[in-house]
N, C-alpha and C. Protein backbone atom coordinates (compact mmCIF):
# COMPACT_ATOMS: atom_id res chain seq x y z
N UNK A 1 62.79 112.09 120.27
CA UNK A 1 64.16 112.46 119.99
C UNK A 1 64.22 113.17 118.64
N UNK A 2 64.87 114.39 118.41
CA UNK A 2 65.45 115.02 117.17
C UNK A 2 66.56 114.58 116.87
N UNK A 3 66.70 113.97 115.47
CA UNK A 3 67.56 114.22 115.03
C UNK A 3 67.64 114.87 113.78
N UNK A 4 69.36 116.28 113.88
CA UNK A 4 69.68 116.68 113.17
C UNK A 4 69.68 116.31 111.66
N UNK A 5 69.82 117.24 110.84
CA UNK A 5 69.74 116.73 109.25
C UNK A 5 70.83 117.13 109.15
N UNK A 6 71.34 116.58 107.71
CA UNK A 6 72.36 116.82 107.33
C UNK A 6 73.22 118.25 107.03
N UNK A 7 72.24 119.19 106.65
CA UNK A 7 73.21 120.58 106.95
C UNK A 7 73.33 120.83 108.38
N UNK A 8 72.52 120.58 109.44
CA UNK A 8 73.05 121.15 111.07
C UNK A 8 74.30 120.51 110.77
N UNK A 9 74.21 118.82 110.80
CA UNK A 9 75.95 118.32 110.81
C UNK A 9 76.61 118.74 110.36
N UNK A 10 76.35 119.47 108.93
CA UNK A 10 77.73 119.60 108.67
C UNK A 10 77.96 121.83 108.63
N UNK A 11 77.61 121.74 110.24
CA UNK A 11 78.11 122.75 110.59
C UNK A 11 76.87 124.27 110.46
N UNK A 12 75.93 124.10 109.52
CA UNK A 12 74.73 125.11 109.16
C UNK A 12 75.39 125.58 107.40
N UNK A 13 76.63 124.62 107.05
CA UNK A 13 76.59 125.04 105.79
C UNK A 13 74.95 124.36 105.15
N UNK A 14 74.80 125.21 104.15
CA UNK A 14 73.51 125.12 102.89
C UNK A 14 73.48 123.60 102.50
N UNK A 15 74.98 123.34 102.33
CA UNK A 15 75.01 121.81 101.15
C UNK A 15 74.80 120.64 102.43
N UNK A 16 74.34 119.52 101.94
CA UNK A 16 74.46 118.39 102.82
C UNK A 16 75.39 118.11 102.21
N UNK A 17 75.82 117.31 104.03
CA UNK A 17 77.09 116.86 104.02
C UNK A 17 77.74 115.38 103.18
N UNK A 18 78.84 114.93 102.80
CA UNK A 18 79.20 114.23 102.02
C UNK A 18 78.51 112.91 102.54
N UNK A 19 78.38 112.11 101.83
CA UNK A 19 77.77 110.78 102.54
C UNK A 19 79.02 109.55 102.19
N UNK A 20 79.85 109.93 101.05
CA UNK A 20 81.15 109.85 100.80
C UNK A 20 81.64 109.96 100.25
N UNK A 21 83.54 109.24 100.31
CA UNK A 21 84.82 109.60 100.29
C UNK A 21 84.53 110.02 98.63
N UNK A 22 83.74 109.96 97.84
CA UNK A 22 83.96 109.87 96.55
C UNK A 22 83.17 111.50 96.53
N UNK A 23 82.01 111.91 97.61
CA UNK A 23 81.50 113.01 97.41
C UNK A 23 82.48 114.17 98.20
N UNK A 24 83.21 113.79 99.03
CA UNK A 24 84.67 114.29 99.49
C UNK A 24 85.37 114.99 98.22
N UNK A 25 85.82 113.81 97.42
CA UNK A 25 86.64 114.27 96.20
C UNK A 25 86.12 115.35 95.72
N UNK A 26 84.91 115.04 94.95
CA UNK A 26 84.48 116.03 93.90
C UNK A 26 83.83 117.00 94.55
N UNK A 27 83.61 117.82 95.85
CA UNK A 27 83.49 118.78 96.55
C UNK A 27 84.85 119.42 96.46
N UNK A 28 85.42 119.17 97.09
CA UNK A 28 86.86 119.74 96.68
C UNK A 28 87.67 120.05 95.59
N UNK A 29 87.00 119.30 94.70
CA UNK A 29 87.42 119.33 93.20
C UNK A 29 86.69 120.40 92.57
N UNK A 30 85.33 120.94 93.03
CA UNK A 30 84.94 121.75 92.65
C UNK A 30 85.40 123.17 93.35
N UNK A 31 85.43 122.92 94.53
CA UNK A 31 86.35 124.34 95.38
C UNK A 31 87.27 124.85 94.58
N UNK A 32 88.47 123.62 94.89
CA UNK A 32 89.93 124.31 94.95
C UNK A 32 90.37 122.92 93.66
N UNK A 33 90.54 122.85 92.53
CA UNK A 33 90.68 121.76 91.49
C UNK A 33 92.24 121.37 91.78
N UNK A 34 93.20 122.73 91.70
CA UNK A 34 94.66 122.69 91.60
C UNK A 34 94.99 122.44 93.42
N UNK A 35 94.42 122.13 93.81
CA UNK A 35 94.59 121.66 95.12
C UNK A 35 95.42 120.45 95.44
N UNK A 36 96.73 120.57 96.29
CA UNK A 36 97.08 119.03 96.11
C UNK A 36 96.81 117.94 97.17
N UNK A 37 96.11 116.62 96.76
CA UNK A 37 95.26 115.58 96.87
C UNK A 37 96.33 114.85 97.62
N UNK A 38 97.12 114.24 96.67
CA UNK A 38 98.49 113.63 97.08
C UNK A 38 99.57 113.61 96.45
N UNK A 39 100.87 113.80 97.59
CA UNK A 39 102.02 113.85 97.08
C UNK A 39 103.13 113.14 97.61
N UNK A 40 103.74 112.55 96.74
CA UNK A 40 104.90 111.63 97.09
C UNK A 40 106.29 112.01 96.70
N UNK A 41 107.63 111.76 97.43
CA UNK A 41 108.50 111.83 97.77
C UNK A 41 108.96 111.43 95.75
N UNK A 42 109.92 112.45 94.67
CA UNK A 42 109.99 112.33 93.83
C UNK A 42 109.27 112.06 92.32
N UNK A 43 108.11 112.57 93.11
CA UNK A 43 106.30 112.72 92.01
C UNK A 43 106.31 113.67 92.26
N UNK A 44 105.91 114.48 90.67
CA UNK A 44 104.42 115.54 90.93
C UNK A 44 103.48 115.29 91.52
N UNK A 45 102.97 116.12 92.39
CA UNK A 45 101.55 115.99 93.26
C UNK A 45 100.72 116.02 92.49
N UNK A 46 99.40 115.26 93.10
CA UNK A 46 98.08 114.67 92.22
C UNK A 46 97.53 116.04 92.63
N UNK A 47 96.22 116.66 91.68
CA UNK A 47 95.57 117.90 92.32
C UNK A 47 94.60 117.29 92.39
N UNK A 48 93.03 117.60 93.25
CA UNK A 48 92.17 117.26 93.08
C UNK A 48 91.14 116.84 92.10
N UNK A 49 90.98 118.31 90.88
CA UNK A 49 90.75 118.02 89.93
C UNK A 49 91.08 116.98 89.02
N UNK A 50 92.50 116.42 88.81
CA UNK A 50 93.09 115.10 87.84
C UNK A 50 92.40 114.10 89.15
N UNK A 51 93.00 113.84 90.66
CA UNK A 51 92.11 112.85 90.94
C UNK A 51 90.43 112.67 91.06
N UNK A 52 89.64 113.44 91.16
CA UNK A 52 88.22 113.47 90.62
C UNK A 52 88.28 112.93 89.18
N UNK A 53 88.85 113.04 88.32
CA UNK A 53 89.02 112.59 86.85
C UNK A 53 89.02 111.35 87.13
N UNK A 54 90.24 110.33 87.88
CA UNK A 54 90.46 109.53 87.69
C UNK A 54 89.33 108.76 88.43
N UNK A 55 88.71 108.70 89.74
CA UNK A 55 87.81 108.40 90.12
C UNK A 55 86.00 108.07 89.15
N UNK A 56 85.68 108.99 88.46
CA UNK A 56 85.31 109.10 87.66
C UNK A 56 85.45 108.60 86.48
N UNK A 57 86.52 108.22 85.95
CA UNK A 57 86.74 107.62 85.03
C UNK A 57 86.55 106.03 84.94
N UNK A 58 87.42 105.50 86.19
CA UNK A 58 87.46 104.39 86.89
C UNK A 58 85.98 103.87 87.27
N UNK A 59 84.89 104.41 87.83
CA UNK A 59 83.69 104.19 87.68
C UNK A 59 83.13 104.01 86.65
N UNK A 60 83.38 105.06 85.46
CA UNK A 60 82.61 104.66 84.19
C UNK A 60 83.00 103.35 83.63
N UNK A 61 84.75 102.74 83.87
CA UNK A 61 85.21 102.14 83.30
C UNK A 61 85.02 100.73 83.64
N UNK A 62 84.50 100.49 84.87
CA UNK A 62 83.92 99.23 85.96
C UNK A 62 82.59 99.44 85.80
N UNK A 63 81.93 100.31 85.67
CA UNK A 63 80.51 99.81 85.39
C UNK A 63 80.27 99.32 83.47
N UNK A 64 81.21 99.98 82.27
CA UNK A 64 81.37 99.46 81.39
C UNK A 64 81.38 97.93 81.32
N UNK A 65 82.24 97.61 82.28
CA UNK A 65 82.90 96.14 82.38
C UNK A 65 81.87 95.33 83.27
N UNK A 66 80.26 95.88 83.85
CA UNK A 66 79.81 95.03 84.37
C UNK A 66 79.63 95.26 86.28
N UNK A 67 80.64 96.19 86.42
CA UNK A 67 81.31 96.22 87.81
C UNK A 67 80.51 97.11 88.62
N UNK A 68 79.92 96.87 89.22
CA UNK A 68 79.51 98.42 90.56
C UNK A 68 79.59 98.06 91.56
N UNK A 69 77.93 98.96 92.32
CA UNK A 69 78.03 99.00 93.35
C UNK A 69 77.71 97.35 93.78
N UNK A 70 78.42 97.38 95.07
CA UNK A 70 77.74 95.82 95.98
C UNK A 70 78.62 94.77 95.12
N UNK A 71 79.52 94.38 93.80
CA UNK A 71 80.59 93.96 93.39
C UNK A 71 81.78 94.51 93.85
N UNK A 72 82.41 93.36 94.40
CA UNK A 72 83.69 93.20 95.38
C UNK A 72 85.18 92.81 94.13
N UNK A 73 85.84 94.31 93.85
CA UNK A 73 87.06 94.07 93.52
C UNK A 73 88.21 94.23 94.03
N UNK A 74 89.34 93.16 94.01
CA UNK A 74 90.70 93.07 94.91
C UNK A 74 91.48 94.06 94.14
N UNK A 75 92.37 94.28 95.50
CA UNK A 75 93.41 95.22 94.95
C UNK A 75 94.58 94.95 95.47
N UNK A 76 95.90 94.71 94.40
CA UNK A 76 97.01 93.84 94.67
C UNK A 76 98.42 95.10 94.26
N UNK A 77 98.23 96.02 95.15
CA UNK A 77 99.25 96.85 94.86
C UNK A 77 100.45 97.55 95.90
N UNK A 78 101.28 97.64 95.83
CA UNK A 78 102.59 98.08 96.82
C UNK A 78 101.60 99.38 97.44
N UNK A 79 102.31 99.61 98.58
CA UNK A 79 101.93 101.24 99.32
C UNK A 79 102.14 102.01 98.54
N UNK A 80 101.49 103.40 98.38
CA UNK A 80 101.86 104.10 97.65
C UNK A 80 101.76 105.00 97.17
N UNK A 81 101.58 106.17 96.24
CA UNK A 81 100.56 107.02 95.55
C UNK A 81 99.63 106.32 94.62
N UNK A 82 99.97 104.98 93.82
CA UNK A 82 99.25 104.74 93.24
C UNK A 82 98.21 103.76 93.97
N UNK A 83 98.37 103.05 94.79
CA UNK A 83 97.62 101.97 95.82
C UNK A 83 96.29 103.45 96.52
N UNK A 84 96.87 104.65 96.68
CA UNK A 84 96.08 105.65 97.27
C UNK A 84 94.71 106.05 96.25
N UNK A 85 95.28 106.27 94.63
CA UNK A 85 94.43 106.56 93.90
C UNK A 85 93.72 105.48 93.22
N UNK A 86 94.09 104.39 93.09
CA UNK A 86 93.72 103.21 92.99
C UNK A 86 92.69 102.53 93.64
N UNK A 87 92.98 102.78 95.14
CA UNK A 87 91.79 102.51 96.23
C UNK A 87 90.29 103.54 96.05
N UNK A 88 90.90 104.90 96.31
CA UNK A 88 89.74 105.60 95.94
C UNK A 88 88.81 105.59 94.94
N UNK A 89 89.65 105.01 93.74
CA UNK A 89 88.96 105.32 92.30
C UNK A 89 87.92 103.84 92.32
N UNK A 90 88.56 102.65 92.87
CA UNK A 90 88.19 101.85 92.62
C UNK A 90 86.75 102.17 93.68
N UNK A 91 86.70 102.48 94.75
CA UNK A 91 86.08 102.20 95.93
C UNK A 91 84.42 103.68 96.28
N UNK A 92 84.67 104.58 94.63
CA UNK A 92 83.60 104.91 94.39
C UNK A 92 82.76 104.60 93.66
N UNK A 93 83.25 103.54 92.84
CA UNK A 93 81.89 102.51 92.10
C UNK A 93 81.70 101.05 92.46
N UNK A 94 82.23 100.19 93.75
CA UNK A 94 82.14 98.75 93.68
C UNK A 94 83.25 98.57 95.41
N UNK A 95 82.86 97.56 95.82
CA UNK A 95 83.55 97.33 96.93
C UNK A 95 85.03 96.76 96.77
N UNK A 96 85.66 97.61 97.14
CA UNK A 96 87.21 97.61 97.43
C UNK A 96 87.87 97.03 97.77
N UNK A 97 88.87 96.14 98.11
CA UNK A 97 89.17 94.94 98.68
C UNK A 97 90.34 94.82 98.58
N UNK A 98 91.43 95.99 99.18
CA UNK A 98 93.15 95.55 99.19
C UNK A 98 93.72 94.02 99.57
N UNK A 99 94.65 93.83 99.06
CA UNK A 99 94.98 92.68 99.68
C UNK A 99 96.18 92.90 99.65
N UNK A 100 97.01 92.16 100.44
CA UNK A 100 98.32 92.44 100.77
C UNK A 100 98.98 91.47 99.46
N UNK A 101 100.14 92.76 98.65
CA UNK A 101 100.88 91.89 97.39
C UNK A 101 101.67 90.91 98.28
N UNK A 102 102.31 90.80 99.40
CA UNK A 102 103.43 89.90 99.98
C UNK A 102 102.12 88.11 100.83
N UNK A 103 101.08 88.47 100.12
CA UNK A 103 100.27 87.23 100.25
C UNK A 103 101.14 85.90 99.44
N UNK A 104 100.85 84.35 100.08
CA UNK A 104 101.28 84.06 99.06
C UNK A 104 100.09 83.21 98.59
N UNK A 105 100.30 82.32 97.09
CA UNK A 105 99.05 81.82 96.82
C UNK A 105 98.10 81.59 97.29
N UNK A 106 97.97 80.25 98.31
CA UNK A 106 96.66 79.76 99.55
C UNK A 106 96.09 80.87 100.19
N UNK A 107 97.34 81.98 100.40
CA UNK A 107 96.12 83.16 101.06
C UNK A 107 95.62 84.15 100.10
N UNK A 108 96.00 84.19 98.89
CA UNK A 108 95.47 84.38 97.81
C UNK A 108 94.13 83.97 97.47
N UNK A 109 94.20 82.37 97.35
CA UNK A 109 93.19 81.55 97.16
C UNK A 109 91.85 82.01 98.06
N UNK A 110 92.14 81.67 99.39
CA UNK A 110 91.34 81.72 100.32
C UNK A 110 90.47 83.36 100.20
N UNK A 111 91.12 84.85 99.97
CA UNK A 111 90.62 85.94 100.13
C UNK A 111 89.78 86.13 98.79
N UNK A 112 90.46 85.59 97.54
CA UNK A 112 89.83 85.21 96.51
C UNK A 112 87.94 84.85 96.22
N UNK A 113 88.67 84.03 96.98
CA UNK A 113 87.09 82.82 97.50
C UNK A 113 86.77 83.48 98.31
N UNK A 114 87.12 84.05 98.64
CA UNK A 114 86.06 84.56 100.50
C UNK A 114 85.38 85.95 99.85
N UNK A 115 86.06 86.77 99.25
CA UNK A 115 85.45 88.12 98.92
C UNK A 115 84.66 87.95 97.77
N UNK A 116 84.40 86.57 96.36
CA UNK A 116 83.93 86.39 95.69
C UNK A 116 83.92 87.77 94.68
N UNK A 117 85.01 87.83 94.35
CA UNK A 117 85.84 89.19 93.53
C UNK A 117 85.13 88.97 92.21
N UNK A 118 84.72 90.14 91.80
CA UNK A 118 84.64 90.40 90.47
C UNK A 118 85.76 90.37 89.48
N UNK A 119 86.58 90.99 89.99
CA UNK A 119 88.05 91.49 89.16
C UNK A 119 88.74 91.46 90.51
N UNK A 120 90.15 91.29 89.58
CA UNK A 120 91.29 91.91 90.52
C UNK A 120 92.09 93.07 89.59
N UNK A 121 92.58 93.80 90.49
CA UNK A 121 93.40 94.72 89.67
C UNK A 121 94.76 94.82 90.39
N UNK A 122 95.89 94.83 89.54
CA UNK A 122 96.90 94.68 89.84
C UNK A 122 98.41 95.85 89.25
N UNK A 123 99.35 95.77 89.73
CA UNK A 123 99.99 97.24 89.21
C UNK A 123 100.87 96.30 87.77
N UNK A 124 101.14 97.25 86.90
CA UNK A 124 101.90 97.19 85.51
C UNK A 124 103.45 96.09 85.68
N UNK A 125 102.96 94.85 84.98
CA UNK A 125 104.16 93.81 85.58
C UNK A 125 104.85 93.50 86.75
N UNK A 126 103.74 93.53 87.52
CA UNK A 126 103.63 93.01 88.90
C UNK A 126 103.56 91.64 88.58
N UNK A 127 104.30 90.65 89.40
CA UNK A 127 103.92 88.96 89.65
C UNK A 127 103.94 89.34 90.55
N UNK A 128 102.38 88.13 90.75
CA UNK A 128 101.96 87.97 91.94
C UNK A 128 101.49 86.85 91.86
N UNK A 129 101.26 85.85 93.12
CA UNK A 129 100.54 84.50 92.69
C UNK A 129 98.97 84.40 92.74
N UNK A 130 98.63 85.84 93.39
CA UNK A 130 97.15 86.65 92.70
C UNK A 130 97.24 86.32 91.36
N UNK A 131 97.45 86.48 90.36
CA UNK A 131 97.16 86.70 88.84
C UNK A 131 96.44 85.02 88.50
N UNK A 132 97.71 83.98 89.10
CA UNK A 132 97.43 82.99 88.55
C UNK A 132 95.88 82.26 88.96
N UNK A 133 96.15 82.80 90.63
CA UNK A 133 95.17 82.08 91.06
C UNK A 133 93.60 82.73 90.66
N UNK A 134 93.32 84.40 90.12
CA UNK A 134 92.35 84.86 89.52
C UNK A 134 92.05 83.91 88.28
N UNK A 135 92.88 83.78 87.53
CA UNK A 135 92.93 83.04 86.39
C UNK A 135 92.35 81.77 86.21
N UNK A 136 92.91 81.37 87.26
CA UNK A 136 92.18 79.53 87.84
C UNK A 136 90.49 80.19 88.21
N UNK A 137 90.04 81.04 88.66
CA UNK A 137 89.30 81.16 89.37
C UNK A 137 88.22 81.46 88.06
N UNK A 138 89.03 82.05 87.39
CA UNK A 138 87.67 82.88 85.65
C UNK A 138 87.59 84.10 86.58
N UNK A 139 88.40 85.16 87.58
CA UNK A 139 88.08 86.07 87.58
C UNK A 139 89.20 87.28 86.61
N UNK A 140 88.66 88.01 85.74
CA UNK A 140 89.09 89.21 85.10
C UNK A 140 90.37 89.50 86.18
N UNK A 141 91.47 89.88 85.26
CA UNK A 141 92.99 90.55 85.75
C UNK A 141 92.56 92.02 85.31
N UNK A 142 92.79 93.01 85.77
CA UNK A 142 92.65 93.98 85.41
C UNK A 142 94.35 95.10 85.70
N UNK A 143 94.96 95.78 84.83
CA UNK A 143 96.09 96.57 85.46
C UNK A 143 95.82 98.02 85.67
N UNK A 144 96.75 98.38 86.33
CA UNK A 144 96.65 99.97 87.24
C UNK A 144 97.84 100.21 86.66
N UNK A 145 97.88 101.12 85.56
CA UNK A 145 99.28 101.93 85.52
C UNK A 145 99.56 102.93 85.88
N UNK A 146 100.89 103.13 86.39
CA UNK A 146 100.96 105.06 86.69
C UNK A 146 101.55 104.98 85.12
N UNK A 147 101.02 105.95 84.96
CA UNK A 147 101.28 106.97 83.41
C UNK A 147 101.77 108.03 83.86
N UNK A 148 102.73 109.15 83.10
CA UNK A 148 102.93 110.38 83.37
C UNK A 148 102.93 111.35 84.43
N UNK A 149 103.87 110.81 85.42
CA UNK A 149 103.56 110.88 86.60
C UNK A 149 103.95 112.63 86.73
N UNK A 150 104.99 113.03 85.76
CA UNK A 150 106.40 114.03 85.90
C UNK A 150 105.47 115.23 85.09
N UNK A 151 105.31 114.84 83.86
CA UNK A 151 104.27 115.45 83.19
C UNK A 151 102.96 115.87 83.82
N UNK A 152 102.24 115.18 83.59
CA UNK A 152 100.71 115.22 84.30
C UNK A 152 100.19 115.51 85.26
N UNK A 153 101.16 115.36 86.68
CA UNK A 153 100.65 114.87 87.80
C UNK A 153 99.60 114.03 87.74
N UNK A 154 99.69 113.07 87.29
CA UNK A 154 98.99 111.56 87.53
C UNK A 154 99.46 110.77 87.90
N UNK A 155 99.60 109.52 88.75
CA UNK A 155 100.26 108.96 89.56
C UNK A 155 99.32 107.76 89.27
N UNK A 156 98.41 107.37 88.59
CA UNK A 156 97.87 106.25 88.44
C UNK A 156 96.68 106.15 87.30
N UNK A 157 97.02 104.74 86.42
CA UNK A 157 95.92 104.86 85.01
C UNK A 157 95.56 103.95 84.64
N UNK A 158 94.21 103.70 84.31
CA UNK A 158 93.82 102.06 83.53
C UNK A 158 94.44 102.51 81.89
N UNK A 159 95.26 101.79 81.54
CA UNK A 159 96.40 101.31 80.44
C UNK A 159 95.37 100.35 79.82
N UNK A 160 95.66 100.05 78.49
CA UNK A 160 94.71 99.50 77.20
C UNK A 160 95.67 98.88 76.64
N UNK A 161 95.58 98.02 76.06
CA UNK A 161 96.57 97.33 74.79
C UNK A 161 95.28 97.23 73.39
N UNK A 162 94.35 97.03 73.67
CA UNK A 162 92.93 96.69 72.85
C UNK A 162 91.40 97.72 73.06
N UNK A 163 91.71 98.48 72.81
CA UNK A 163 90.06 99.55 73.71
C UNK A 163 89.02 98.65 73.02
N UNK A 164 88.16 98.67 74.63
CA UNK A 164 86.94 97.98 74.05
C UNK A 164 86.76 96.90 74.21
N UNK A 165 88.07 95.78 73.88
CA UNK A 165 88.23 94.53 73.85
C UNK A 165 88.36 93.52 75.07
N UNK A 166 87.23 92.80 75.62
CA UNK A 166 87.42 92.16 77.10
C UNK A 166 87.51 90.86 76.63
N UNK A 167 89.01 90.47 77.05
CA UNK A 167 89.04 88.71 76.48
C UNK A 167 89.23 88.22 78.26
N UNK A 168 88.31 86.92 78.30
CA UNK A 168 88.31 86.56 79.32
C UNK A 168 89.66 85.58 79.51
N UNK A 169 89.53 84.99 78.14
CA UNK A 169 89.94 83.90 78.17
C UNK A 169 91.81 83.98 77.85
N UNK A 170 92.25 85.05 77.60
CA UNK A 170 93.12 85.91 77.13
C UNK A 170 94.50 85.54 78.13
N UNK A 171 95.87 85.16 77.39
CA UNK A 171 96.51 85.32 78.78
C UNK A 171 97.43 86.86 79.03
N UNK A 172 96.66 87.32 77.89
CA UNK A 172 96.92 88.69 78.53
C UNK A 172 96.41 89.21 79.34
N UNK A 173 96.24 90.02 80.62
CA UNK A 173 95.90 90.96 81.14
C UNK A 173 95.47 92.15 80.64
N UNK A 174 93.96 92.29 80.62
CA UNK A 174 93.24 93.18 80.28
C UNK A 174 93.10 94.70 80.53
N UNK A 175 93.56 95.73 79.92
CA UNK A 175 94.20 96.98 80.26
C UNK A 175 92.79 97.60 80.30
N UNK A 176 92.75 98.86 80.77
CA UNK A 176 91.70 99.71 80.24
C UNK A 176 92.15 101.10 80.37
N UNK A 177 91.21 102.05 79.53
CA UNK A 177 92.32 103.27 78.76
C UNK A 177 91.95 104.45 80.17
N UNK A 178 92.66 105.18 80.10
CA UNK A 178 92.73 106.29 80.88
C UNK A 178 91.90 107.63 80.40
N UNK A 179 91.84 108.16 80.86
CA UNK A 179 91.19 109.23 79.47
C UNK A 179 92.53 110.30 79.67
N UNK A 180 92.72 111.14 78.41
CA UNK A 180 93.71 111.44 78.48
C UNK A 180 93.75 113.07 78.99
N UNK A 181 95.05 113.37 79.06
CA UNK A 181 94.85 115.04 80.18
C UNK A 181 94.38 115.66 80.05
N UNK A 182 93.76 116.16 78.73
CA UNK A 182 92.92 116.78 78.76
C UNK A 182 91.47 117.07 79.13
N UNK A 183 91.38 115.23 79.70
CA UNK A 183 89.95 115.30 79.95
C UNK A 183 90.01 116.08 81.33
N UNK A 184 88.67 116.79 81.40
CA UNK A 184 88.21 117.66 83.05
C UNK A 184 87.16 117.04 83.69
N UNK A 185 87.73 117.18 85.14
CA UNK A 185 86.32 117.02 85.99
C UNK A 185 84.98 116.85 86.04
């Protein structure tokens, strides 16, 4: 039996084909940058280029913290544009793990324990009975802010109160910084 390689699949173009959603992004990001990625009903649209940023960033910023590949982090956020860039960003450096915010504790508990989460990440003054039960657990809170949504077209950002600073023990919720617009692809 032959099997095809990766340029027949992907059509007799030169490049092999994506192996993934994260080599998706930054293919496209290199095409068409001002391309729009996603757009929501009263947002500026995300372009490819700012989401490749954020993806990218979000990787550097989870493997900083310990986090990659084959580490399982939850994600406790409404539908959304930011739950969209949030998922992606998170889900090109470490295993991804939405969970539904309308959970309540015990099924909290239980997905908690079952996915053996590194972190959870959660949206900007969100309660949830996620937080507490991470907390009980010693797993890292981590937040997702949208920043500058109108401005920027960014629709989602790891937010800092402390750069640098990982308190475990903290009952703050541990921010982490965004890089700012100017950074590129």
């Amino acid at each position: 039996m032959i099997v095809p390689d990766a340029m027949s699949l992907a059509g007799g173009n030169r490049e092999p084909a994506p192996s993934c959603i994260a080599d998706l992004v930054r293919a496209q990001a290199e095409r068409s940058p001002d391309a729009v990625a996603i757009e929501a009903p009263g947002r500026a649209p995300l372009a490819y280029g700012r989401l490749y940023a954020h993806v990218r960033e979000t990787v550097r910023r989870l493997n900083a913290l310990g986090i990659g590949r084959g580490d399982r982090v939850a994600l406790v956020l409404p539908n959304g544009p930011e739950m969209a860039v949030a998922f992606l960003s998170i889900a090109a450096g470490a295993t991804c793990a939405p969970l539904n915010p309308g959970y309540r504790e015990a099924e909290f508990d239980f997905y908690l324990s079952d996915l053996n989460a590194k972190a959870l990440v959660v949206g900007t003054g969100m309660e949830s009975p996620a937080i507490a039960v991470a907390r009980s657990r010693g797993i890292p809170v981590l937040t997702w802010q949208p920043v500058g949504a109108r401005e920027h077209g960014s629709v989602g950002a790891w937010e800092h109160g402390s750069v640098g600073v990982w308190q475990h023990e903290s009952e703050e919720r541990p921010h982490l910084p965004m890089p700012p617009h100017s950074h590129t692809p």
